[in-house]
Structure formats: C-alpha cells, structure tokens
Protein backbone atom coordinates (compact mmCIF):
# COMPACT_ATOMS: atom_id res chain seq x y z
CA UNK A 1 -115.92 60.17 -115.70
CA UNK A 2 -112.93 60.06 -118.01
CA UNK A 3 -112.50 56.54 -117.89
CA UNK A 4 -115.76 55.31 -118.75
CA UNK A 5 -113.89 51.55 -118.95
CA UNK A 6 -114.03 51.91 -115.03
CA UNK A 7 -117.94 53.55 -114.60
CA UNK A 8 -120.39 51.82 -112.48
CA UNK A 9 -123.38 53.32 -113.09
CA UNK A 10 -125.70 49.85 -112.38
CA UNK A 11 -127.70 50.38 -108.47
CA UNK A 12 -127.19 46.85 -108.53
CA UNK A 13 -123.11 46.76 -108.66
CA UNK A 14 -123.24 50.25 -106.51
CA UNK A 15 -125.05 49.04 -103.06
CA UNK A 16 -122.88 46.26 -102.77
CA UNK A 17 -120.10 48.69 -102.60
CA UNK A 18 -121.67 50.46 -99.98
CA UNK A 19 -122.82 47.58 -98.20
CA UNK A 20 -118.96 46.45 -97.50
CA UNK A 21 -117.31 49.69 -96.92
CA UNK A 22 -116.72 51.02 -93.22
CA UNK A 23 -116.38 54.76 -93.79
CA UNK A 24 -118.25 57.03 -95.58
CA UNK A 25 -117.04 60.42 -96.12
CA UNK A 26 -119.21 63.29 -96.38
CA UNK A 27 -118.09 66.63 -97.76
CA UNK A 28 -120.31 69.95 -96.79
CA UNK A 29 -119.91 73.56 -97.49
CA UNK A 30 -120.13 76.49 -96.11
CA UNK A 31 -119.37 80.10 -96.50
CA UNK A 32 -115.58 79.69 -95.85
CA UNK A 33 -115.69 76.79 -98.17
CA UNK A 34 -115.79 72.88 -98.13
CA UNK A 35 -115.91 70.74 -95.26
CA UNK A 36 -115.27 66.70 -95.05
CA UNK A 37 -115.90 64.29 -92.26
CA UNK A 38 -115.32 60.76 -92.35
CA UNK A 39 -118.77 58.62 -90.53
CA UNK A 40 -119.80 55.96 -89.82
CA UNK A 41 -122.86 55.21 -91.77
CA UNK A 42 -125.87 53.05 -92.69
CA UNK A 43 -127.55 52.61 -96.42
CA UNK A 44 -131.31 51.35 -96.72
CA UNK A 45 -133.66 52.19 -99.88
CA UNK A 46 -131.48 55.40 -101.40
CA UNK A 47 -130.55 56.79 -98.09
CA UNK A 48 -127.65 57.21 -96.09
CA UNK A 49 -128.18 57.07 -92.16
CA UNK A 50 -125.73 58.81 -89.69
CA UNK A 51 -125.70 59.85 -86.01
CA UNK A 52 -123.84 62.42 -84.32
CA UNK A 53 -123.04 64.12 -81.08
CA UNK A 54 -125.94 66.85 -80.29
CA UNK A 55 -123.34 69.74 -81.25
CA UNK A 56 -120.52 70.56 -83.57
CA UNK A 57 -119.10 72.31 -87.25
CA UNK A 58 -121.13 69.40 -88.71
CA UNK A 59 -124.09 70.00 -87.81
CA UNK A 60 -123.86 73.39 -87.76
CA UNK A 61 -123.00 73.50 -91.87
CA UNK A 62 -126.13 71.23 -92.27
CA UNK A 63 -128.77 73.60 -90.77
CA UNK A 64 -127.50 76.31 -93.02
CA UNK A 65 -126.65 74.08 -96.38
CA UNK A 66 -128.22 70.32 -96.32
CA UNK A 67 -126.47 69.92 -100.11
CA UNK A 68 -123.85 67.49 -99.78
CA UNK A 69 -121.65 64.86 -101.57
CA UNK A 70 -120.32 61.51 -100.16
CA UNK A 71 -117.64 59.37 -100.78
CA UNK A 72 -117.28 55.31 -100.13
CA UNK A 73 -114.82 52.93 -101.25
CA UNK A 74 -114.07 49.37 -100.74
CA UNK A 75 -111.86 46.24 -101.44
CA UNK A 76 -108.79 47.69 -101.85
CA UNK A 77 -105.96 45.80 -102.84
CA UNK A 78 -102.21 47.49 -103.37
CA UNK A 79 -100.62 46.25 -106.72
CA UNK A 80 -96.73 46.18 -106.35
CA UNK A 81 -94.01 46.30 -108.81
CA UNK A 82 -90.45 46.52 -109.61
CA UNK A 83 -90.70 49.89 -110.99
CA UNK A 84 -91.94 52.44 -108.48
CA UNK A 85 -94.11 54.33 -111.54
CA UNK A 86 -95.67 50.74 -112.19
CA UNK A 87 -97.63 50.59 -108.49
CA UNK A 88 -101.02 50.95 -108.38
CA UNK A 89 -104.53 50.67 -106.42
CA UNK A 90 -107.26 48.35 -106.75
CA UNK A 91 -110.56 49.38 -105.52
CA UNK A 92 -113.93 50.22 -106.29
CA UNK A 93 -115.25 53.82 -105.16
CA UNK A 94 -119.01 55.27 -105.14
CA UNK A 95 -119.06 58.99 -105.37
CA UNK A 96 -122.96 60.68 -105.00
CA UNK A 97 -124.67 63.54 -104.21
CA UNK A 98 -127.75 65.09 -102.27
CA UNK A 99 -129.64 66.62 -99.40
CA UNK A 100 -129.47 66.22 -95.43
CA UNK A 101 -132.43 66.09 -93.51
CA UNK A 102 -132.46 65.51 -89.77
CA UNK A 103 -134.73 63.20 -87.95
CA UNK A 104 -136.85 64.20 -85.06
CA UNK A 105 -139.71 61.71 -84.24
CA UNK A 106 -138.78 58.96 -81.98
CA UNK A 107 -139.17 55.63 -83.82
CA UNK A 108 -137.20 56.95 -87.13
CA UNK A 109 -134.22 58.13 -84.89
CA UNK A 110 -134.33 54.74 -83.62
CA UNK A 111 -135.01 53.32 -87.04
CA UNK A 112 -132.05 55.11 -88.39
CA UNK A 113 -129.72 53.65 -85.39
CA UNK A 114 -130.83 50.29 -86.47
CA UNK A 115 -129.94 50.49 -90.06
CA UNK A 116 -126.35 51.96 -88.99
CA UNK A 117 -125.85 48.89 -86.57
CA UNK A 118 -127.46 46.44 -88.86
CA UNK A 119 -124.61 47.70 -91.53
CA UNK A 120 -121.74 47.12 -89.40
CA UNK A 121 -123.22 44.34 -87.24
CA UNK A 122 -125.59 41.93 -89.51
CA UNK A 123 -128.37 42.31 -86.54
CA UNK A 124 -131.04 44.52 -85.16
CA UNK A 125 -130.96 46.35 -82.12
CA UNK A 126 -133.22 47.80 -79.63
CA UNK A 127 -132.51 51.67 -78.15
CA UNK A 128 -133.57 53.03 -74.98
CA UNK A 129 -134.97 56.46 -75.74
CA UNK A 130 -132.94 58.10 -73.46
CA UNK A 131 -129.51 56.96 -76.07
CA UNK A 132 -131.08 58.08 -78.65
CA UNK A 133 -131.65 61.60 -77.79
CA UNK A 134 -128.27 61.77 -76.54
CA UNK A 135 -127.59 61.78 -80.05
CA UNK A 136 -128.50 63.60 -83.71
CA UNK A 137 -129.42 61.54 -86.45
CA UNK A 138 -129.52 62.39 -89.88
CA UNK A 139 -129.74 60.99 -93.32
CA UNK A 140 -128.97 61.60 -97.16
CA UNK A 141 -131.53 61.28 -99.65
CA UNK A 142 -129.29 60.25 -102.57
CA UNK A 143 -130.55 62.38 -105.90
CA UNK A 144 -127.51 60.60 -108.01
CA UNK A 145 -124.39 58.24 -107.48
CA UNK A 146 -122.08 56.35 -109.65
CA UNK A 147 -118.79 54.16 -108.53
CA UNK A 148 -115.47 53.03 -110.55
CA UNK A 149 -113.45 49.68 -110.34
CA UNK A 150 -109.88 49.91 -110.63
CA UNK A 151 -108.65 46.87 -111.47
C-alpha cells in the first residue's frame, strides 16, 4: 500500500469492517479476463459465506478458477468543500484474497445460510432443506487481507 499512514493490517480492526458492511464484492477470472459481482455475504472464523442461484457466469468461473479477491468497505462519510479539488471520501476498505470452495453436505449449506442471515440480521435461523437446495452456497477461505481508513 502506498500510504502505509492509512494500512490496517490488525484482524482485530479488519473484522469489524466486515462485520458492518452490506456488500461484498468479489472479483473472478476467467479466460476472457476478470469478472466482479457484488453479494451479499457472511464472515465467521476467516471465511466468507455466500449463496447463489443453482446456475450462472458465477458459478461457472468458480468451477474452472476458485482464486479470487474480494472487496468490502464501510462507514463512508463524503467530506465537502468550497473548492471542488478539496472533496474527499471517508471510509475504511478491506481488500483480500483466496480460494472458493462450494458446499455440498446438508448441515454446512445450512450452516453457511445462518452465518449470512446472522450478518445482516443479528439472529439465527432455521432452513427447510428443500430452500436450501434451491440454492448454491459457497465460501472463501481468506489466505490474506488488509483494509485502509481514509480519514
């Protein structure tokens, strides 16, 4: 990072970063180059959760290339001025990398459901089995991640 005045490199100052934002976007790649999706996501012990219709582009880079890099911000704040070259951005950002795996059995696609709803929610939930394999769920073993703070 150039501005190492602005590197968050601390697990402790990164997960609560990902614990308030809303979107997490994950970038793939394929043979006709990069791919980005925005998701809605969950974040328990160095893994990202997601779900997914049973089809699409997504998926279909995953099965080929599980390497992938994610992007989350958070608290964002616009910072006005009377010049127009004098605006800025607060926020804090966590950028990381590392592999896609999907989940088959049962109870860990239901586990994984859980941790997404518990992230936007607070609560657990219970899944009839019949939702859940209506749907594809996957997660992201983080291998490395740091965030910035603009302030």
């Amino acid at each position: 990072m150039r501005r190492k005045d602005r590197e968050i490199t601390s697990r402790g100052e990164i997960e609560p970063i990902i614990n308030k934002a809303f979107v997490c976007r994950l970038a793939m790649a394929d043979e006709n180059g990069p791919y980005m999706v925005p998701l809605s996501f969950g974040y328990r012990e160095g893994s990202l959760y997601f779900h997914c219709a049973r089809e699409g582009k997504k998926l279909d880079i995953l099965k080929k290339n599980n390497r992938v890099c994610f992007e989350i911000d958070a608290d964002h704040e616009i910072v006005e001025s009377e010049k127009a070259c004098k605006w800025g951005m607060k926020y804090k950002s966590v950028i990381g990398f590392g592999n896609a795996f999907f989940i088959e059995d049962m109870e860990s696609k239901k586990r994984g459901l859980d941790i997404i709803m518990r992230h936007y929610s607070g609560r657990s939930f219970e899944f009839e089995e019949e939702e859940v394999n209506r749907v594809v769920i996957f997660k992201v073993e983080i291998e490395s991640m740091t965030g910035k703070e603009c302030k």
